[in-house]
C-alpha atoms as a PDB file:
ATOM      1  CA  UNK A   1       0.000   0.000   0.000  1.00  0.00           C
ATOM      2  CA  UNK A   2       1.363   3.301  -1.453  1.00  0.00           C
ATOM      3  CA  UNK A   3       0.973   5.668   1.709  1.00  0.00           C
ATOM      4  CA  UNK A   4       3.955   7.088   2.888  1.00  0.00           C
ATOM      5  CA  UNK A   5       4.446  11.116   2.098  1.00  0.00           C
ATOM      6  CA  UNK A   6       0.690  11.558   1.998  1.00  0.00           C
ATOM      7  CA  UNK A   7      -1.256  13.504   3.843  1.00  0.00           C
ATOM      8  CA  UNK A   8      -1.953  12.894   7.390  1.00  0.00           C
ATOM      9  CA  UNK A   9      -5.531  13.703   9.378  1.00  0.00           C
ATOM     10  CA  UNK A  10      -5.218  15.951  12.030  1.00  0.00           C
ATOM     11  CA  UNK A  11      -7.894  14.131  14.052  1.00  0.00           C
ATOM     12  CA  UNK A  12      -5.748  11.427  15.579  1.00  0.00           C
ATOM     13  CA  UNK A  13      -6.255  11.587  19.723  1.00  0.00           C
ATOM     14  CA  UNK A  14      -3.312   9.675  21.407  1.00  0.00           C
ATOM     15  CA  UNK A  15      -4.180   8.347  24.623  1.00  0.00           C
ATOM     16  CA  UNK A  16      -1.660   5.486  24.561  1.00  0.00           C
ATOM     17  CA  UNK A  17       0.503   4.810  27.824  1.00  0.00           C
ATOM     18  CA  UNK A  18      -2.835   6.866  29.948  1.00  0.00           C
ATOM     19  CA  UNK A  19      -4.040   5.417  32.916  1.00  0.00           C
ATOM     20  CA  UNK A  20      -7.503   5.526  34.057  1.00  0.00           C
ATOM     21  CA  UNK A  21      -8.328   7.778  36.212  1.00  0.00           C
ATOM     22  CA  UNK A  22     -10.546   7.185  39.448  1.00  0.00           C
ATOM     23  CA  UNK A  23     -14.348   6.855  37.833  1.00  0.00           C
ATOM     24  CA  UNK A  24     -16.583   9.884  39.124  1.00  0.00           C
ATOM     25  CA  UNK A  25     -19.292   7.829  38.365  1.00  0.00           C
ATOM     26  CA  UNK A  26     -18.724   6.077  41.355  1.00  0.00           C
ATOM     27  CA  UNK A  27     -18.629   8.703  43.251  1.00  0.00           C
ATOM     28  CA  UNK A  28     -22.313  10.025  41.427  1.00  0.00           C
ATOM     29  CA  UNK A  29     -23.903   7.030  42.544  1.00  0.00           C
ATOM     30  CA  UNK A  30     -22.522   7.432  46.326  1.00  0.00           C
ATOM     31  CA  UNK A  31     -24.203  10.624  46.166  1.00  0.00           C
ATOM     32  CA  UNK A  32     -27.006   9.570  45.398  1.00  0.00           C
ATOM     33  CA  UNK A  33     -27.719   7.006  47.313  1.00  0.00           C
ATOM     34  CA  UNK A  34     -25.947   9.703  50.622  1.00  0.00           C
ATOM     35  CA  UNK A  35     -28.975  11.729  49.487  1.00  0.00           C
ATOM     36  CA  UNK A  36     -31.943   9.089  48.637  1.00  0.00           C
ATOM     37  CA  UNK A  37     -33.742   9.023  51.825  1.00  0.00           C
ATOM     38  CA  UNK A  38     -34.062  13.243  51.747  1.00  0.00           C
ATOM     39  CA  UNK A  39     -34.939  13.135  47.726  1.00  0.00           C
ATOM     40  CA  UNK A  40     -37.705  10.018  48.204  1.00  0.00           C
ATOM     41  CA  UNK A  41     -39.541  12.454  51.290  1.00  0.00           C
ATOM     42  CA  UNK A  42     -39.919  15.408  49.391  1.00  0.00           C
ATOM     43  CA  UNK A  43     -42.418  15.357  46.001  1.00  0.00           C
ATOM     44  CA  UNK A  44     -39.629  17.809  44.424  1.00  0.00           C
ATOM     45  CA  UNK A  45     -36.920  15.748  45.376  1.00  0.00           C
ATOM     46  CA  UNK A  46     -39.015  12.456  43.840  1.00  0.00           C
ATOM     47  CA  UNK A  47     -39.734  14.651  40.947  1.00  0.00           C
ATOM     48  CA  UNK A  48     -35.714  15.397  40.376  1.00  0.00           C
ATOM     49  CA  UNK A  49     -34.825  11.182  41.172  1.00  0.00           C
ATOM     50  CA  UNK A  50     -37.265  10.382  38.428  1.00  0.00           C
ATOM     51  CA  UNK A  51     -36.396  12.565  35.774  1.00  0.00           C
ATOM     52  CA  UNK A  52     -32.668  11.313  36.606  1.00  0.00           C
ATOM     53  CA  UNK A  53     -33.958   7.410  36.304  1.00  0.00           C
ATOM     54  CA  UNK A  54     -35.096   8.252  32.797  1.00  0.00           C
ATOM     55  CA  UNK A  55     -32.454  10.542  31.739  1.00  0.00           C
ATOM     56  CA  UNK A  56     -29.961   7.968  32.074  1.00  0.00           C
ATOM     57  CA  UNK A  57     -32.008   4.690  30.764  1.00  0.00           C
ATOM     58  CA  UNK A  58     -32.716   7.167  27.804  1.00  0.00           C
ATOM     59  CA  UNK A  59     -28.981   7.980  27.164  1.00  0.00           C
ATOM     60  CA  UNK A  60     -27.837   4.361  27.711  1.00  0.00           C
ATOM     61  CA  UNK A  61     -30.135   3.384  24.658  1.00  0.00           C
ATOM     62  CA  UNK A  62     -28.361   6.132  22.340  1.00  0.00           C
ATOM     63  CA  UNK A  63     -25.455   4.222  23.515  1.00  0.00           C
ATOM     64  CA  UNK A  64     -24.172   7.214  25.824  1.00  0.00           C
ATOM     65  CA  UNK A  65     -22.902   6.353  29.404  1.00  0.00           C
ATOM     66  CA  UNK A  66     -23.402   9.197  31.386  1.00  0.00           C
ATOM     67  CA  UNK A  67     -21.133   8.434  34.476  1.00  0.00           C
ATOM     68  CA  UNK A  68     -18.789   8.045  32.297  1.00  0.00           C
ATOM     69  CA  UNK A  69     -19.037  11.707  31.251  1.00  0.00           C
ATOM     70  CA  UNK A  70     -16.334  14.530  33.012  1.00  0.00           C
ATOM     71  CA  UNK A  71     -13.804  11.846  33.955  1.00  0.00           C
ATOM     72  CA  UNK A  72     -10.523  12.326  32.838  1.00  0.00           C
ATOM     73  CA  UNK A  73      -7.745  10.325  32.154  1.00  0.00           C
ATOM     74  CA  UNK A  74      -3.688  11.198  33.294  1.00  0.00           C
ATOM     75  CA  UNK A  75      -0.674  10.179  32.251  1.00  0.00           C
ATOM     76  CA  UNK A  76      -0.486  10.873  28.231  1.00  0.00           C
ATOM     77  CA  UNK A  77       1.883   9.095  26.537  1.00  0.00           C
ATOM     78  CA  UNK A  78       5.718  11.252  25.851  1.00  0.00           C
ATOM     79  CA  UNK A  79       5.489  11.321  21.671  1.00  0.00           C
ATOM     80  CA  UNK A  80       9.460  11.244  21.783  1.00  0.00           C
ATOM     81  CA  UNK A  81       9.349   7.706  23.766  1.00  0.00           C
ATOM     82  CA  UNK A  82       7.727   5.925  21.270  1.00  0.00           C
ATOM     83  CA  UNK A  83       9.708   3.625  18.385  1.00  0.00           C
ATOM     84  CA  UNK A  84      10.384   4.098  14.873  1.00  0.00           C
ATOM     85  CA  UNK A  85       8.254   1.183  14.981  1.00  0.00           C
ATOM     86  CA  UNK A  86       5.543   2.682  16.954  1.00  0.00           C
ATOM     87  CA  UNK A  87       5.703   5.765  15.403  1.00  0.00           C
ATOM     88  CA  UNK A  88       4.963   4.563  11.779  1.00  0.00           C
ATOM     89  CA  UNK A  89       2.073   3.202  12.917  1.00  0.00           C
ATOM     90  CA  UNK A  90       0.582   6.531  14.457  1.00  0.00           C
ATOM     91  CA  UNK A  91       1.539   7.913  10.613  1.00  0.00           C
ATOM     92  CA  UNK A  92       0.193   5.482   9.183  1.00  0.00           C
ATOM     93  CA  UNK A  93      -3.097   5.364  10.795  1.00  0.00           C
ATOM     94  CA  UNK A  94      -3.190   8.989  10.430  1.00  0.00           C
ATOM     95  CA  UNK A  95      -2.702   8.773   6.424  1.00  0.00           C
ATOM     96  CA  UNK A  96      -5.446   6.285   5.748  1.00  0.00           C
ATOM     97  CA  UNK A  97      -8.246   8.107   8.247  1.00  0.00           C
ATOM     98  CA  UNK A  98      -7.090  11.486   6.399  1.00  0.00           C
ATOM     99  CA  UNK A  99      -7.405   9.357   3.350  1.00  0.00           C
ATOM    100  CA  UNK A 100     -10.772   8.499   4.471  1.00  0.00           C
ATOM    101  CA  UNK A 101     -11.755  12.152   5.288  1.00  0.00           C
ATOM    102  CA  UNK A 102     -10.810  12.501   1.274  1.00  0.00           C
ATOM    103  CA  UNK A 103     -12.757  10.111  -0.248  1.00  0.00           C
ATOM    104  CA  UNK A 104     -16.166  10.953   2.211  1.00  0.00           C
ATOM    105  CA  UNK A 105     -16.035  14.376   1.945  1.00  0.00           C
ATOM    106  CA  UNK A 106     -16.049  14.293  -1.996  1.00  0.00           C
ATOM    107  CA  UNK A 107     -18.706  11.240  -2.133  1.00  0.00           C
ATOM    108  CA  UNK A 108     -20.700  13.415   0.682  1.00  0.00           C
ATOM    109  CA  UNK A 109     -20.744  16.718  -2.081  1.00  0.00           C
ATOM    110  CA  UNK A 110     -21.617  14.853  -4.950  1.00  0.00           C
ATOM    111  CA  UNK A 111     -25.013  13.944  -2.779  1.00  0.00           C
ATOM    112  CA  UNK A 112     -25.467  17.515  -1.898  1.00  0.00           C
ATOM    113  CA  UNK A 113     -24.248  17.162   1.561  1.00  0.00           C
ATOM    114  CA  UNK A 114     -21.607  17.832   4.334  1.00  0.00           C
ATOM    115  CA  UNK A 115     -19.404  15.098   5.503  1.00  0.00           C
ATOM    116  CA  UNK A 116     -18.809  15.463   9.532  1.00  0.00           C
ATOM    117  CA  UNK A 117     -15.066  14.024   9.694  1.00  0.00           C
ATOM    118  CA  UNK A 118     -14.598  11.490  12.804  1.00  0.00           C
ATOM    119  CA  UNK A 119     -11.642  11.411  15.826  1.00  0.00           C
ATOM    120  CA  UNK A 120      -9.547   8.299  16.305  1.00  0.00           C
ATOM    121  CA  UNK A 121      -8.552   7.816  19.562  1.00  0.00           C
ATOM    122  CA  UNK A 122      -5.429   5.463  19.869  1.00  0.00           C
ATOM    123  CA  UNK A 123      -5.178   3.613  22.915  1.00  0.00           C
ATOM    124  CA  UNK A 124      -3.461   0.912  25.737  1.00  0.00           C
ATOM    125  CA  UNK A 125      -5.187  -1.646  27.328  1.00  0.00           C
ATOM    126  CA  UNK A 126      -8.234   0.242  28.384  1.00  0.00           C
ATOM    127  CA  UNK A 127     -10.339   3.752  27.419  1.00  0.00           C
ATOM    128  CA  UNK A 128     -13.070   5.644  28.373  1.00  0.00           C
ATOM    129  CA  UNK A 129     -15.864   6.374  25.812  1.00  0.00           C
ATOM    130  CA  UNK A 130     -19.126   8.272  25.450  1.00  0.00           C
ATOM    131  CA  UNK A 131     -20.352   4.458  24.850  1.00  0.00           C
ATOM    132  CA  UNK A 132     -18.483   3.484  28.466  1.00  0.00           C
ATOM    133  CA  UNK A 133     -15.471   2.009  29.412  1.00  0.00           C
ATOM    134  CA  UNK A 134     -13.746  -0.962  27.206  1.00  0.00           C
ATOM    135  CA  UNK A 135     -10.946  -2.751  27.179  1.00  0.00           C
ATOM    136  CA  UNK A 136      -8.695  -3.992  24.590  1.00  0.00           C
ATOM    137  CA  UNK A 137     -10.417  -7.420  24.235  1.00  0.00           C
ATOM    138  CA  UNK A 138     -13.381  -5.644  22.529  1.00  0.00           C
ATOM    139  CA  UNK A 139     -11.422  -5.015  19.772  1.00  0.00           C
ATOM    140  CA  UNK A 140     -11.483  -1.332  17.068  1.00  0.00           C
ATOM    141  CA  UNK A 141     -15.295  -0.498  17.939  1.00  0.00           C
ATOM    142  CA  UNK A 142     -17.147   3.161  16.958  1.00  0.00           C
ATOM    143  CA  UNK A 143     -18.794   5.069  19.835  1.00  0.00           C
ATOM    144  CA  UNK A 144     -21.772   7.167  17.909  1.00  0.00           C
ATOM    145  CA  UNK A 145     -22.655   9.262  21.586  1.00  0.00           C
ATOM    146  CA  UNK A 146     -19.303  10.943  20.842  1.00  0.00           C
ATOM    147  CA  UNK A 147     -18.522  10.279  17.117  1.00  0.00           C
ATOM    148  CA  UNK A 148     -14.863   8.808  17.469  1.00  0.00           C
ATOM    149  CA  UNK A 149     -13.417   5.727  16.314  1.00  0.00           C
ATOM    150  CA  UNK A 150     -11.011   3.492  19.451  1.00  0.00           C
ATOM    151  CA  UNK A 151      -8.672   1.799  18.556  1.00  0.00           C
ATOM    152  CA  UNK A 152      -5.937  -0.209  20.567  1.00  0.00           C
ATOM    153  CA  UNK A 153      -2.532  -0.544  17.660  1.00  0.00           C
ATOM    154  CA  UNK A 154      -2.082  -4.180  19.444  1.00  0.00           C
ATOM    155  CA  UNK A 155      -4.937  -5.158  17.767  1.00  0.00           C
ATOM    156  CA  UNK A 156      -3.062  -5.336  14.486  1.00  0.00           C
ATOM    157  CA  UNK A 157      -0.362  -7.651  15.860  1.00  0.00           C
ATOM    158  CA  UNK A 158      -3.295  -9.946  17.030  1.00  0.00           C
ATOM    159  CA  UNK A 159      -4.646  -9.820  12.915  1.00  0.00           C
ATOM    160  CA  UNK A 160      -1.002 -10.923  12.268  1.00  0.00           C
ATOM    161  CA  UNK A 161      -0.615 -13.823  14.440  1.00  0.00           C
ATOM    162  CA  UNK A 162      -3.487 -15.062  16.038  1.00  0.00           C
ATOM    163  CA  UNK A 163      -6.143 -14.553  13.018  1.00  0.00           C
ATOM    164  CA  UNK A 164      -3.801 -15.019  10.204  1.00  0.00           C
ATOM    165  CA  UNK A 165      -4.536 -11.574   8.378  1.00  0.00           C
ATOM    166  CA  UNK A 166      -1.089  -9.781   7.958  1.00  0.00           C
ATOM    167  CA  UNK A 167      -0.814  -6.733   5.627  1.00  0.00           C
ATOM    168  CA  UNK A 168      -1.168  -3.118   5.529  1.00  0.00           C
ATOM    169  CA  UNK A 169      -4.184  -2.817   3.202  1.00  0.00           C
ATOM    170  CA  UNK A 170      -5.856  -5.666   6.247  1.00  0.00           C
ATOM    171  CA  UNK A 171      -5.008  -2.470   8.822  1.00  0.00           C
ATOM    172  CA  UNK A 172      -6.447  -0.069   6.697  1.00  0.00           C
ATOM    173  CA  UNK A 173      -9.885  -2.442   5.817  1.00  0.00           C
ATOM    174  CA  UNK A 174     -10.361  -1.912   9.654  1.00  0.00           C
ATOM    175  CA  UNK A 175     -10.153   1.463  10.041  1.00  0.00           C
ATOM    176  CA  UNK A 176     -12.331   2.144   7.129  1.00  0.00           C
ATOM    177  CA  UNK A 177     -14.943  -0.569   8.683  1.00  0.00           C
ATOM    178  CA  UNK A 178     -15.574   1.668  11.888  1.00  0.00           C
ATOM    179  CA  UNK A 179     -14.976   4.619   9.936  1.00  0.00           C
ATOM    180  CA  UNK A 180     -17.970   3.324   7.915  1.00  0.00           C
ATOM    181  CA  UNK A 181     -20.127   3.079  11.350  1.00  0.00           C
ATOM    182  CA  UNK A 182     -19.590   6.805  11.472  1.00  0.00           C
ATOM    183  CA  UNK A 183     -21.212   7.600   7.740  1.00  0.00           C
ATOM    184  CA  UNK A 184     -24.090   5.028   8.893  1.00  0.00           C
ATOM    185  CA  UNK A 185     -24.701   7.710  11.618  1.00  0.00           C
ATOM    186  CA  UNK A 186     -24.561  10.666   9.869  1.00  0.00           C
ATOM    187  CA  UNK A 187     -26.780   9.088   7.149  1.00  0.00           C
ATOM    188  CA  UNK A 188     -29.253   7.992   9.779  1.00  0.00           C
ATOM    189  CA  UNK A 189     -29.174   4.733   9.624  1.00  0.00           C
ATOM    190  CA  UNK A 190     -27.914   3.819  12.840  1.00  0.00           C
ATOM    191  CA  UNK A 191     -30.504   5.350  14.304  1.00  0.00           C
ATOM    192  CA  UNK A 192     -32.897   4.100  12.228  1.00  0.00           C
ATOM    193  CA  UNK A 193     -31.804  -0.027  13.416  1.00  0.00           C
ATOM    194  CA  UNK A 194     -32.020   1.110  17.009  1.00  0.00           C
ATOM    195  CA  UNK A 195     -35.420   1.802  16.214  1.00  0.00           C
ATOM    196  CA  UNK A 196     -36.335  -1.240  14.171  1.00  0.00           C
ATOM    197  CA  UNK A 197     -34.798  -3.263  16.852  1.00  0.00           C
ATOM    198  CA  UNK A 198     -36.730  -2.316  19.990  1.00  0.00           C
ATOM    199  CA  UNK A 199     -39.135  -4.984  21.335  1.00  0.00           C
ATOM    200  CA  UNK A 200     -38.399  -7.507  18.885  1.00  0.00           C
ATOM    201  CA  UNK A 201     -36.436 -10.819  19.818  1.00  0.00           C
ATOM    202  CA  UNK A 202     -32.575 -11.313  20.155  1.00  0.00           C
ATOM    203  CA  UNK A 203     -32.557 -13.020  16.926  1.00  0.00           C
ATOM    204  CA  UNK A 204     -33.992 -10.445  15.077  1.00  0.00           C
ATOM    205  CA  UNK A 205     -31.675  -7.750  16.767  1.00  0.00           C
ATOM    206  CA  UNK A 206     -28.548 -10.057  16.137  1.00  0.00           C
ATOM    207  CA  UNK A 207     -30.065  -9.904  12.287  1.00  0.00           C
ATOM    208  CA  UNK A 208     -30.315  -6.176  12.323  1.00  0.00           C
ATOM    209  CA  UNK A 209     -26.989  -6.437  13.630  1.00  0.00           C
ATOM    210  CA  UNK A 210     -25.527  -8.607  10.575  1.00  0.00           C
ATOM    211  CA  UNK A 211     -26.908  -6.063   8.004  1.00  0.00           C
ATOM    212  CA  UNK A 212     -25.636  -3.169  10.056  1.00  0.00           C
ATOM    213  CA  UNK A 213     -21.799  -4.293   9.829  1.00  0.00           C
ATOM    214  CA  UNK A 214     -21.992  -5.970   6.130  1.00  0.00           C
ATOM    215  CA  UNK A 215     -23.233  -2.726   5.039  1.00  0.00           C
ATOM    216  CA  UNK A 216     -19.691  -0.788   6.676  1.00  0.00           C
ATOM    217  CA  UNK A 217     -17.564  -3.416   5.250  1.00  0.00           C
ATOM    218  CA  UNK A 218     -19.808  -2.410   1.930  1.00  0.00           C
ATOM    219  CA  UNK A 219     -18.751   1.704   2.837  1.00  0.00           C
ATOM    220  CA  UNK A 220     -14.778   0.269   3.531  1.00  0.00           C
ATOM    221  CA  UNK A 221     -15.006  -1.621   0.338  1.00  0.00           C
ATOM    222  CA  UNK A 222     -16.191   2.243  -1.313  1.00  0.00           C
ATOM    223  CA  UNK A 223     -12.981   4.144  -0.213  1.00  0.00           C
ATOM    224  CA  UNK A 224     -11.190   1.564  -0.926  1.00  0.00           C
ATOM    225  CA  UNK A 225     -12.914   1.762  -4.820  1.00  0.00           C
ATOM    226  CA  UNK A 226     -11.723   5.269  -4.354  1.00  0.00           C
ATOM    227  CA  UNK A 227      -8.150   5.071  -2.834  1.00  0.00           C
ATOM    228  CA  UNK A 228      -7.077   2.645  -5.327  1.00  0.00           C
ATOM    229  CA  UNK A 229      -8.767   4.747  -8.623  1.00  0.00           C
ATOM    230  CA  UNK A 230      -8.345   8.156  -7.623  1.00  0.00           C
ATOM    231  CA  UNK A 231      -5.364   8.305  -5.623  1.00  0.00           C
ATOM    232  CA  UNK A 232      -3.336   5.088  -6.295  1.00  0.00           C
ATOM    233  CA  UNK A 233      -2.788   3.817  -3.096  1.00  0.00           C
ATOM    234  CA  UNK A 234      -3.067  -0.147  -3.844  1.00  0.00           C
ATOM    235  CA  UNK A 235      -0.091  -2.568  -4.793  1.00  0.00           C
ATOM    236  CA  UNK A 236      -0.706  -5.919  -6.055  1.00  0.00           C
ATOM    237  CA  UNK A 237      -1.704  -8.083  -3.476  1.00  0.00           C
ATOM    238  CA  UNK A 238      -3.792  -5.160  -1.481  1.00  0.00           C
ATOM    239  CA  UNK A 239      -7.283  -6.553  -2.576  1.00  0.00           C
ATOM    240  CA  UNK A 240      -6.322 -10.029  -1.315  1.00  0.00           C
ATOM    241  CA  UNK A 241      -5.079  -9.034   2.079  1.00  0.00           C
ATOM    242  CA  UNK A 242      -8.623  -6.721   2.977  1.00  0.00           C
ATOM    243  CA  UNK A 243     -10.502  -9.792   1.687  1.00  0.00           C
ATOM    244  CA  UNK A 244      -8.111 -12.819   3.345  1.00  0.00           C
ATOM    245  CA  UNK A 245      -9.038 -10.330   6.902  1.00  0.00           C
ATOM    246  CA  UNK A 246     -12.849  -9.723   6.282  1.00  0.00           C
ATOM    247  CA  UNK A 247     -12.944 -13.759   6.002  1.00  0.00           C
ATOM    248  CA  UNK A 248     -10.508 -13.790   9.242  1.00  0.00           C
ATOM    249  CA  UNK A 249     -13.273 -12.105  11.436  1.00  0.00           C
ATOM    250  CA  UNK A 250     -16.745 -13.625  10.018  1.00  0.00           C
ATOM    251  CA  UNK A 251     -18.702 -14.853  12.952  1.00  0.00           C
ATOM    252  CA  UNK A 252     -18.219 -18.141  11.741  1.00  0.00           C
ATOM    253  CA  UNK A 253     -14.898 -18.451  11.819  1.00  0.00           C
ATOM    254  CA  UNK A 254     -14.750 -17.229  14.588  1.00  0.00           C
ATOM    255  CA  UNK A 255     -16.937 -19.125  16.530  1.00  0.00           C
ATOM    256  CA  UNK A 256     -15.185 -22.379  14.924  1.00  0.00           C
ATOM    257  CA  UNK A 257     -11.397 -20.947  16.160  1.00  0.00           C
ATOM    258  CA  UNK A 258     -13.234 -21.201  19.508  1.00  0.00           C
ATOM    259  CA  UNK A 259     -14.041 -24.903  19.247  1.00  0.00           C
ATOM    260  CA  UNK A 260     -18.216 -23.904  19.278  1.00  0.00           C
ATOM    261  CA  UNK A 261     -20.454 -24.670  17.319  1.00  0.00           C
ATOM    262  CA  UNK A 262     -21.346 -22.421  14.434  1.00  0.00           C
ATOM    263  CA  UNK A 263     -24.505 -20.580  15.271  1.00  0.00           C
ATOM    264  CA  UNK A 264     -25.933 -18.699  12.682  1.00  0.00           C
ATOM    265  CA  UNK A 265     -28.723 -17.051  14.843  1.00  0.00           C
ATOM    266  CA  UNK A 266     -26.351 -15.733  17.006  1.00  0.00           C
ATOM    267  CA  UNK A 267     -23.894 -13.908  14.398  1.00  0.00           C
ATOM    268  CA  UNK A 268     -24.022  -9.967  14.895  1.00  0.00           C
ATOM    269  CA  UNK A 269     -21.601  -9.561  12.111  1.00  0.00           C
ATOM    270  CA  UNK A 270     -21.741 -11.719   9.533  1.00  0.00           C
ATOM    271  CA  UNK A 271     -20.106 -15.001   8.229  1.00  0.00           C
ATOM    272  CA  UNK A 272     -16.810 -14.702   6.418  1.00  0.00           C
ATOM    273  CA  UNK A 273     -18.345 -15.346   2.884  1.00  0.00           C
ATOM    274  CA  UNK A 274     -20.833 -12.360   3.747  1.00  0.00           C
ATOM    275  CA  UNK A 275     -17.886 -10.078   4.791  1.00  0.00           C
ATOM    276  CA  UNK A 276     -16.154 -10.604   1.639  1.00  0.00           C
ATOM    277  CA  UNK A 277     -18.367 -10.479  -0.553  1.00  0.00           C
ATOM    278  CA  UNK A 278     -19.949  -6.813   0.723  1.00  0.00           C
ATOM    279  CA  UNK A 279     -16.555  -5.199   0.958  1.00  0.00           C
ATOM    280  CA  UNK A 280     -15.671  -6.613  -2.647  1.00  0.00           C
ATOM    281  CA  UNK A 281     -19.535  -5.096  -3.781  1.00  0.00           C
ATOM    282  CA  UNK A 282     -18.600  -1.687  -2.363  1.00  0.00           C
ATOM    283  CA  UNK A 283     -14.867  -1.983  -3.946  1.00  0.00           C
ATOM    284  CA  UNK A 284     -15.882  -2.734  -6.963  1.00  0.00           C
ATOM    285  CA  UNK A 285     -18.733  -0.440  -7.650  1.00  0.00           C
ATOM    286  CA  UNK A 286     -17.393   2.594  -5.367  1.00  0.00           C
ATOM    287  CA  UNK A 287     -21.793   3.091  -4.864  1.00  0.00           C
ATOM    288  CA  UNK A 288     -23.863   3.616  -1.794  1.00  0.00           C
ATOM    289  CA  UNK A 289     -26.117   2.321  -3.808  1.00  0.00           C
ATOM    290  CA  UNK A 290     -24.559  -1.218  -3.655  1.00  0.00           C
ATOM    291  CA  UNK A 291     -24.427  -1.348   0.155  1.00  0.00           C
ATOM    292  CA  UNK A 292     -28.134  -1.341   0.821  1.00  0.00           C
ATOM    293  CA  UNK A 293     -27.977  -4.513   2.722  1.00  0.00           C
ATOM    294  CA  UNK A 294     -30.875  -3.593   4.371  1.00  0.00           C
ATOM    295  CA  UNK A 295     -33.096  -4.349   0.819  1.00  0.00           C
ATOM    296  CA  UNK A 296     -31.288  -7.293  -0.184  1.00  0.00           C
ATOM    297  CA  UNK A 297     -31.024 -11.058   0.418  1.00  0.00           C
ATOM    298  CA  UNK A 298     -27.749 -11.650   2.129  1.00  0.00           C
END
C-alpha cells in the first residue's frame, strides 16, 4: 500500500501509555444514594430522582454512558518515547483516516451534503468512551454518543498472528470498517436499526446487527474503490489481504477458532463469505447504492 508522504488527518487523539483515572461515576452514585432518603420524602426531590432514572435509561439506549461523562484520564503518553516502529504506525493510521476524510467528503458533495469528519482515539489496554469504558479485548469499535473511532494498535499484531490476516491494506480495511459506522450515523441509519430493533427478539436484533456491519464493510469496500482509482494507493496483493481479513473475522470463523459450534442465529456480524463479498460489492462499484444490505437477500 502506497501511503507514505501523503497527507496525514489531524484528528488522531493519542491516549496510549494513559491510565484511568478514578471513575466519578462512582462517586455520582454514592451521592445519590448519601442523598436518597431526603430526595424520596420530598415530592420535588421524587420529581428530580425520576427525571434522573429516565435521563440515564434514555442515554444508555443512544449508547451514551453518562457516568462516564467529566472523567478524565492522566498520564499521556511522551510522543518522543515511542519507536520508529511505533511511530509509523501513528503515521500510518493517520494517512489512511485522512485518506478516508478525502474520499467521504467528496462522495458526501456529490449527494449535496456535508461530511462530519470522525476522531480516532489510539489507545493501551483500556479507554473511556461516550459508549463506556472498554478494554482492549473488545477489539477497534465506533462510539456514535461521541462520534470517534477506538482503537488499541495491538490489535493489528493480534490480525497478524493469532487470526492469520497480515498486511497493511488488512489495517487499513479496519479502520475504514468503523470509519464506515460513522457515515451510517450521519446518514441515519444507525438510528434508524435502534429503532427497528426495539421490542423484537434477540434473533432479530442479532439480524439487524448482521446487516448493520456488512453494510460498513460495503462503505470500507467504497474508499477503498476510491483510494485505489483516484489516488493510487493499492499494490498488487492489497485486494487479497482486505478480503483474506474480512474472512478472518466472520462470525463463523470465529466461533469455529473457539471450538463452538457455528450458530448462525447468534452472528451480529456476519459469516466470512458475507464479509467478503460486501466489501468486494462496495470496492468494486465505489456506490452507496450497492451497500443497501438492508433491501437485499444476504
Amino acid at each position: 500500500m502506497r501511503w507514505q508522504g501523503r497527507r496525514r488527518s489531524q484528528n488522531v487523539e493519542d491516549r496510549r501509555g494513559e491510565r484511568l483515572a478514578a471513575g466519578t461515576g462512582g462517586g455520582a452514585i454514592m451521592l445519590v444514594l448519601r442523598f436518597l432518603p431526603m430526595l424520596l420524602r420530598s415530592k420535588g426531590g421524587r420529581i428530580i430522582l425520576g427525571l434522573g432514572v429516565v435521563a440515564y435509561f434514555g442515554a444508555r439506549l443512544m449508547g451514551i454512558d453518562l457516568l462516564s461523562l467529566g472523567q478524565q484520564d492522566t498520564a499521556s503518553v511522551d510522543p518522543n518515547s515511542l519507536t520508529q516502529g511505533q511511530q509509523e504506525q501513528v503515521e500510518f493510521v493517520s494517512v489512511v483516516l485522512g485518506d478516508t476524510e478525502e474520499a467521504w467528503n467528496n462522495i458526501f458533495a456529490e449527494q449535496g451534503q456535508t461530511y462530519e469528519e470522525p476522531t480516532l482515539v489510539l489507545f493501551t489496554g483500556a479507554v473511556r468512551s461516550a459508549c463506556g469504558t472498554a478494554n482492549s479485548a473488545v477489539g477497534p469499535f465506533y462510539c456514535p454518543g461521541d462520534r470517534k473511532l477506538y482503537l488499541d494498535l495491538s490489535f493489528f499484531e493480534e490480525m497478524k498472528r493469532g487470526l492469520g490476516a497480515p498486511g497493511d491494506f488488512a489495517q487499513a480495511y479496519v479502520i475504514a470498517h468503523e470509519v464506515g459506522h460513522h457515515v451510517q450515523t450521519l446518514l441515519g441509519i444507525s438510528q434508524q436499526v435502534r429503532e427497528a430493533g426495539a421490542g423484537r427478539s434477540q434473533a432479530d436484533v442479532n439480524a439487524l446487527s448482521v446487516r448493520q456491519e456488512l453494510q460498513a464493510d460495503c462503505f470500507a469496500g467504497i474508499w477503498g474503490h476510491s483510494a485505489n482509482l483516484d489516488r493510487q494507493m493499492l499494490d498488487s496483493g492489497d485486494l487479497e489481504e482486505a478480503l483474506n481479513a474480512a474472512s478472518a473475522i466472520g462470525d463463523d470463523r470465529l466461533q469455529q477458532q473457539a471450538g463452538k459450534a457455528v450458530v448462525p442465529d447468534s452472528f451480529t456480524h456476519g459469516s466470512s463469505a458475507q464479509r467478503v463479498e460486501w466489501f468486494k460489492r462496495g470496492f468494486e462499484s465505489g456506490s452507496l447504492e450497492a451497500c443497501n444490505t438492508f433491501g437485499s437477500d444476504l
